[in-house]
N, C-alpha and C. Protein backbone atom coordinates (compact mmCIF):
# COMPACT_ATOMS: atom_id res chain seq x y z
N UNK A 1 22.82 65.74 -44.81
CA UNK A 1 23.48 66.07 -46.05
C UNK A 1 24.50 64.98 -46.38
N UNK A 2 24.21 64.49 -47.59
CA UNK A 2 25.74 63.22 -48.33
C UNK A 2 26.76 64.15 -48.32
N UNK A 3 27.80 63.38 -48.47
CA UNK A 3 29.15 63.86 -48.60
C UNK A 3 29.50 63.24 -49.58
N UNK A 4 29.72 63.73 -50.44
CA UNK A 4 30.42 63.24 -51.84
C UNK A 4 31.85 63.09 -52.16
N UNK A 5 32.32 61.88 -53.14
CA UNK A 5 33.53 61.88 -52.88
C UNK A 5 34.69 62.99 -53.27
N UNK A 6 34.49 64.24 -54.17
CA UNK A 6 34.98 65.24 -54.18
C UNK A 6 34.95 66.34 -52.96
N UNK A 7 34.01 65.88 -51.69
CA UNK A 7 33.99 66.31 -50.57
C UNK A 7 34.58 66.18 -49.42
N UNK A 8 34.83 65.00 -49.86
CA UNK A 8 35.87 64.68 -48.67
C UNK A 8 37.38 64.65 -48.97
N UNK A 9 37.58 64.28 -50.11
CA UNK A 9 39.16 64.05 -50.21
C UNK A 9 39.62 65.54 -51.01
N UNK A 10 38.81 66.20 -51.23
CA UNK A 10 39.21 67.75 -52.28
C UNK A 10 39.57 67.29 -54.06
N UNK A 11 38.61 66.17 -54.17
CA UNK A 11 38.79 65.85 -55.55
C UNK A 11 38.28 66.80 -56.38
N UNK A 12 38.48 67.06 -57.29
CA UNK A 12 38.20 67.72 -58.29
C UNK A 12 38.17 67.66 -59.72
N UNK A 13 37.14 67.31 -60.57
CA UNK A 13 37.63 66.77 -61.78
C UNK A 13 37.63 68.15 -62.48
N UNK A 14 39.00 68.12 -63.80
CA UNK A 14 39.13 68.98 -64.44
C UNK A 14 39.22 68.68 -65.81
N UNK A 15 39.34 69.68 -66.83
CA UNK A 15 39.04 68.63 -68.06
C UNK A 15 40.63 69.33 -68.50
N UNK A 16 41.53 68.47 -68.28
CA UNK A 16 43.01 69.19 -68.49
C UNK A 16 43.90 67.44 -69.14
N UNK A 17 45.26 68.15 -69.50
CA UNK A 17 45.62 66.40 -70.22
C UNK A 17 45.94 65.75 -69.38
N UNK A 18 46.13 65.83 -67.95
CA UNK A 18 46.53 64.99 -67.21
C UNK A 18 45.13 63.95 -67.09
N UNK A 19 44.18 64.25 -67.27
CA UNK A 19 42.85 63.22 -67.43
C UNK A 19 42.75 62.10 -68.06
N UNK A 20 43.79 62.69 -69.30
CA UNK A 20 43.61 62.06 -70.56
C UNK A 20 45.05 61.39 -70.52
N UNK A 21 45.92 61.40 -69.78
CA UNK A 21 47.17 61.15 -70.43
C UNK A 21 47.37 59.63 -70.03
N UNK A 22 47.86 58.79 -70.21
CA UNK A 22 48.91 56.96 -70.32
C UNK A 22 49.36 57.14 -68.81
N UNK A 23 48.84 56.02 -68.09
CA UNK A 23 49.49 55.88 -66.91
C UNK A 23 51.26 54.95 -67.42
N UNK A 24 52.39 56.03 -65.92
CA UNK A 24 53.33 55.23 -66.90
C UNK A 24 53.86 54.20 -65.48
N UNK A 25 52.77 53.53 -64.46
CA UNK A 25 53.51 52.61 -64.12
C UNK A 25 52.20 51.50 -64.02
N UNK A 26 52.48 50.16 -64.21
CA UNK A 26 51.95 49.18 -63.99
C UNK A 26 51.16 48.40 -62.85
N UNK A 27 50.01 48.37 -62.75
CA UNK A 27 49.34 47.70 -62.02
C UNK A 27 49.33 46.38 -61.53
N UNK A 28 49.33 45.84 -60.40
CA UNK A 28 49.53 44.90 -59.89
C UNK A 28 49.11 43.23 -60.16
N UNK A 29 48.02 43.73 -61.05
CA UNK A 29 47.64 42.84 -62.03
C UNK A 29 48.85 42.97 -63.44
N UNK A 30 48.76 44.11 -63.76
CA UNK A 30 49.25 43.64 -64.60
C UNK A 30 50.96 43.18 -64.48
N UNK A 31 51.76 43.52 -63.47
CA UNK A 31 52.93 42.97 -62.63
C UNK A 31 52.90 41.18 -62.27
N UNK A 32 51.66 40.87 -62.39
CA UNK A 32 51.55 39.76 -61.81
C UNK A 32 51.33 38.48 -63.26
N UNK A 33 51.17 39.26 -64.17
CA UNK A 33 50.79 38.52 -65.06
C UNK A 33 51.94 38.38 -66.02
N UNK A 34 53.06 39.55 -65.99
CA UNK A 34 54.37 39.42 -66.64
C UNK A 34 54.93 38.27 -65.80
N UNK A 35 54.77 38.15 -65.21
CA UNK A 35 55.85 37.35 -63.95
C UNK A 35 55.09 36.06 -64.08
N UNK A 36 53.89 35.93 -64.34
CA UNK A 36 53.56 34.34 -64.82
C UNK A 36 53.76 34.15 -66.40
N UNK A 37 53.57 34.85 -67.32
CA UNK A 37 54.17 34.70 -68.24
C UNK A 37 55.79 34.34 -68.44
N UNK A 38 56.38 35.15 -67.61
CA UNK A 38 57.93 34.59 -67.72
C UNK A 38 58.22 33.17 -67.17
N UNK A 39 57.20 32.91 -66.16
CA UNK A 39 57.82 31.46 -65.82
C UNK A 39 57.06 30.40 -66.88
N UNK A 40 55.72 30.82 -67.64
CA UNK A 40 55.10 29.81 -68.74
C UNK A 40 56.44 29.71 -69.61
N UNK A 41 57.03 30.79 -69.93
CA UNK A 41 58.21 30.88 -70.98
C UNK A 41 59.26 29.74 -70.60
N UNK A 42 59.33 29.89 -69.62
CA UNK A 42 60.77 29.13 -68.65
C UNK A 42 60.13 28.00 -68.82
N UNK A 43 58.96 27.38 -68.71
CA UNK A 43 58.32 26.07 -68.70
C UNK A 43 58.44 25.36 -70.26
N UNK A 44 58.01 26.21 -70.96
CA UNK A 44 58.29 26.22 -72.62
C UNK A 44 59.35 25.50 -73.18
N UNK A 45 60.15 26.38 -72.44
CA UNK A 45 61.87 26.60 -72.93
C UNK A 45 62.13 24.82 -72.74
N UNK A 46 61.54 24.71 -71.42
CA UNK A 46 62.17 23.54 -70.93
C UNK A 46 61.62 21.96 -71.12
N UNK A 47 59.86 22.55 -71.44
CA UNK A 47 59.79 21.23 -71.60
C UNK A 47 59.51 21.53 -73.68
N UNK A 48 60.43 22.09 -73.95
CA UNK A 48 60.28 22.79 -75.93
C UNK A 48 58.74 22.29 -76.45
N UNK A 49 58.06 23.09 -75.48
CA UNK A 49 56.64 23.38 -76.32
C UNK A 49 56.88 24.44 -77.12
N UNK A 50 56.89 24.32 -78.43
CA UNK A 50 56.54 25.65 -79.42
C UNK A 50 55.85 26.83 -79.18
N UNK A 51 54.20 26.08 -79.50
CA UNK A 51 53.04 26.98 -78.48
C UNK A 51 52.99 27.53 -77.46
N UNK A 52 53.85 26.96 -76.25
CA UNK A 52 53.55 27.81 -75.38
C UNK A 52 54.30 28.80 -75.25
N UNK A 53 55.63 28.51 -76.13
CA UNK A 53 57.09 29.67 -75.82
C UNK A 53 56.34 30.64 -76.82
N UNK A 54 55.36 30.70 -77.50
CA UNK A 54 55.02 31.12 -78.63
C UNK A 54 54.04 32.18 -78.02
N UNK A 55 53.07 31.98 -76.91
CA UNK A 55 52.29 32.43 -76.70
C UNK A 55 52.99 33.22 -75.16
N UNK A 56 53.47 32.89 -74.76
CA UNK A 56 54.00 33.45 -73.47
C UNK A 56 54.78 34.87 -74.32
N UNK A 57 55.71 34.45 -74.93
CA UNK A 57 56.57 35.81 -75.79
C UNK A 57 55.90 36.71 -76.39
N UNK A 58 54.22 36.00 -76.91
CA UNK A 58 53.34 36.76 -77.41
C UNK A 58 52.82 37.99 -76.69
N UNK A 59 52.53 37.16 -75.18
CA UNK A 59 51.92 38.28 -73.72
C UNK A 59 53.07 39.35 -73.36
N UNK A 60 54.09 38.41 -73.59
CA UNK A 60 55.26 39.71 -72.88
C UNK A 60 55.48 41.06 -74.26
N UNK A 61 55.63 40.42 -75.69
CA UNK A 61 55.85 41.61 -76.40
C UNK A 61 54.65 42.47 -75.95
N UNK A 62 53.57 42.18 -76.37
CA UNK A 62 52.29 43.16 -76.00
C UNK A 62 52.16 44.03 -74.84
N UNK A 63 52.64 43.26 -73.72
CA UNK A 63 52.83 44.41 -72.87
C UNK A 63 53.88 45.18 -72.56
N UNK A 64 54.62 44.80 -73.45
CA UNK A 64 56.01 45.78 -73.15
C UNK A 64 55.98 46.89 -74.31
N UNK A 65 55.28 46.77 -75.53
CA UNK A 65 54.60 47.64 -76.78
C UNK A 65 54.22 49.25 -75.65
N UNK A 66 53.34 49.07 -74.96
CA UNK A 66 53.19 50.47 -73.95
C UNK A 66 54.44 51.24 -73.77
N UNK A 67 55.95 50.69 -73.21
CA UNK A 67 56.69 51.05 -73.23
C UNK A 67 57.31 51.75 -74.07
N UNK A 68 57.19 51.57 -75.11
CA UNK A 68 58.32 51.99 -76.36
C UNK A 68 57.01 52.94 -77.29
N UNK A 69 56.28 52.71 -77.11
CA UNK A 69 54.82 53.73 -77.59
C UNK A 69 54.77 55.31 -76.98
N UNK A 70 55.19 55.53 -75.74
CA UNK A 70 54.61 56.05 -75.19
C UNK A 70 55.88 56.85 -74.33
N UNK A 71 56.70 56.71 -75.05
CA UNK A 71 58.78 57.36 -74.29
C UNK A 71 58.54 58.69 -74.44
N UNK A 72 58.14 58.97 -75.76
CA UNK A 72 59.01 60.65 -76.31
C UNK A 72 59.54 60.74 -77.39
N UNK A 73 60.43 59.07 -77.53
CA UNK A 73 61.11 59.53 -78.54
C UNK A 73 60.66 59.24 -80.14
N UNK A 74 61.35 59.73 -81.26
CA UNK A 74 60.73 59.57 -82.28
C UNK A 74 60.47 58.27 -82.84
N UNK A 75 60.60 57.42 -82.56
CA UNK A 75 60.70 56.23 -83.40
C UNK A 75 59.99 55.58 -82.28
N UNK A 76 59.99 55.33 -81.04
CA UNK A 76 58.98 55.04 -79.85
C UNK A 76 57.58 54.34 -80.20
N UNK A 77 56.82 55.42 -80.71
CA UNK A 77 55.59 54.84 -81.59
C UNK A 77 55.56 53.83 -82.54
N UNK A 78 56.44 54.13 -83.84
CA UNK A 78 56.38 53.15 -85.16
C UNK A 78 56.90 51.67 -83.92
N UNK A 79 57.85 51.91 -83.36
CA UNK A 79 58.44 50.39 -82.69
C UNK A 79 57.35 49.75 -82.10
N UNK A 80 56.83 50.94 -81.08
CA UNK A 80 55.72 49.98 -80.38
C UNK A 80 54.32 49.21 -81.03
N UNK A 81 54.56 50.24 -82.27
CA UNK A 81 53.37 49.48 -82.69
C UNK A 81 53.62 47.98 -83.45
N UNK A 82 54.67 48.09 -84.29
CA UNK A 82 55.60 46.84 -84.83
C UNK A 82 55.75 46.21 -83.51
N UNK A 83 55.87 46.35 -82.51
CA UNK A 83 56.16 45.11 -81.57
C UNK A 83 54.38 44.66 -81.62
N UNK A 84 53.41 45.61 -81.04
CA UNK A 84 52.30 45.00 -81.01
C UNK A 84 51.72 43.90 -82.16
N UNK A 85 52.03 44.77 -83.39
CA UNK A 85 51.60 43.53 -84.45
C UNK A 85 52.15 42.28 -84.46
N UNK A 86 53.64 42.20 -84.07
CA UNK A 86 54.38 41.39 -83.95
C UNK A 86 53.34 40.21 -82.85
N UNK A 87 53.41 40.68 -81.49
CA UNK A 87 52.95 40.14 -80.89
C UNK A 87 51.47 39.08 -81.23
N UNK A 88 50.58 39.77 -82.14
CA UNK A 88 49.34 39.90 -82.52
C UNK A 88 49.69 38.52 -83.19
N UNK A 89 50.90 38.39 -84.17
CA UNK A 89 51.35 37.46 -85.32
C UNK A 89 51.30 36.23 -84.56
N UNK A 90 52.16 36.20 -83.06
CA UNK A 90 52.87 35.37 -82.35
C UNK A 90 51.92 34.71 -82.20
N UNK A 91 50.38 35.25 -81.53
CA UNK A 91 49.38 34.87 -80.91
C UNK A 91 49.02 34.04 -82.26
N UNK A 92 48.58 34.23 -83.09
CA UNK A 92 48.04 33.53 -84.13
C UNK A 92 48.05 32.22 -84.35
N UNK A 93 50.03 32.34 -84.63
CA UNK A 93 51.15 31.41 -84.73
C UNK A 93 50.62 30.31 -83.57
N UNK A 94 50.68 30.60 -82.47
CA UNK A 94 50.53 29.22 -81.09
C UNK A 94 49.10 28.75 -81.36
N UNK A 95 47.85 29.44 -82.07
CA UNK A 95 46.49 28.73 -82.01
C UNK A 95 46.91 28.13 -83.45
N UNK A 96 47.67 28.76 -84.32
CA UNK A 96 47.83 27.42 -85.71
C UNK A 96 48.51 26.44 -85.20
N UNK A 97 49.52 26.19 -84.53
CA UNK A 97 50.71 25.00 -84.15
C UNK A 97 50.06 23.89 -82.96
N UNK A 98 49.05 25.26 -82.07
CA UNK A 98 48.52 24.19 -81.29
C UNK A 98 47.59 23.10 -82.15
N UNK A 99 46.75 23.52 -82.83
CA UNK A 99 45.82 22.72 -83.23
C UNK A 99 45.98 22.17 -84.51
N UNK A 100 47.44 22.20 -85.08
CA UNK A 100 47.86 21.55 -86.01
C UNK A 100 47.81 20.04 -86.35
């Protein structure tokens, strides 16, 4: 007889909102990729590439948009999503300047 993985560990799928709901902490990938973005930024800053301070600020608004989306509070949403577009703009901005 298989043992399935709801057999061994007492998994159980249910169809409830915790299924459905926003994980609220960050994955190690994605931990790893703020933290190279901040130093592209720091590289930016320093050697004043436009594009790249452009595109690094781009990665960090976007993933920090989850945050402010997803609080509780009322205004949470409209912000996060204005940061995302924002971000969306930024991205644009570094492929026009780069290849200007």
């Amino acid at each position: 007889m298989a043992l399935r993985h709801k057999d061994i560990d007492g998994y159980e799928e249910e169809e409830s909102s915790e299924v459905h709901s926003v994980r609220s902490t960050l994955t190690r990938g994605e931990m790893t990729g703020i933290i190279l973005a901040a130093a592209v930024l720091l590289y930016g800053v320093i050697a004043a590439d436009v594009p790249v301070v452009f595109l690094a600020v781009s990665f960090l608004g976007f993933m920090s948009c989850r945050f402010f989306t997803y609080n509780g509070r009322p205004w949470g949403r409209f912000v996060g999503n204005v940061l995302q577009w924002f971000s969306l703009v930024l991205l644009a901005g570094a492929f026009i300047l780069l290849f200007k």
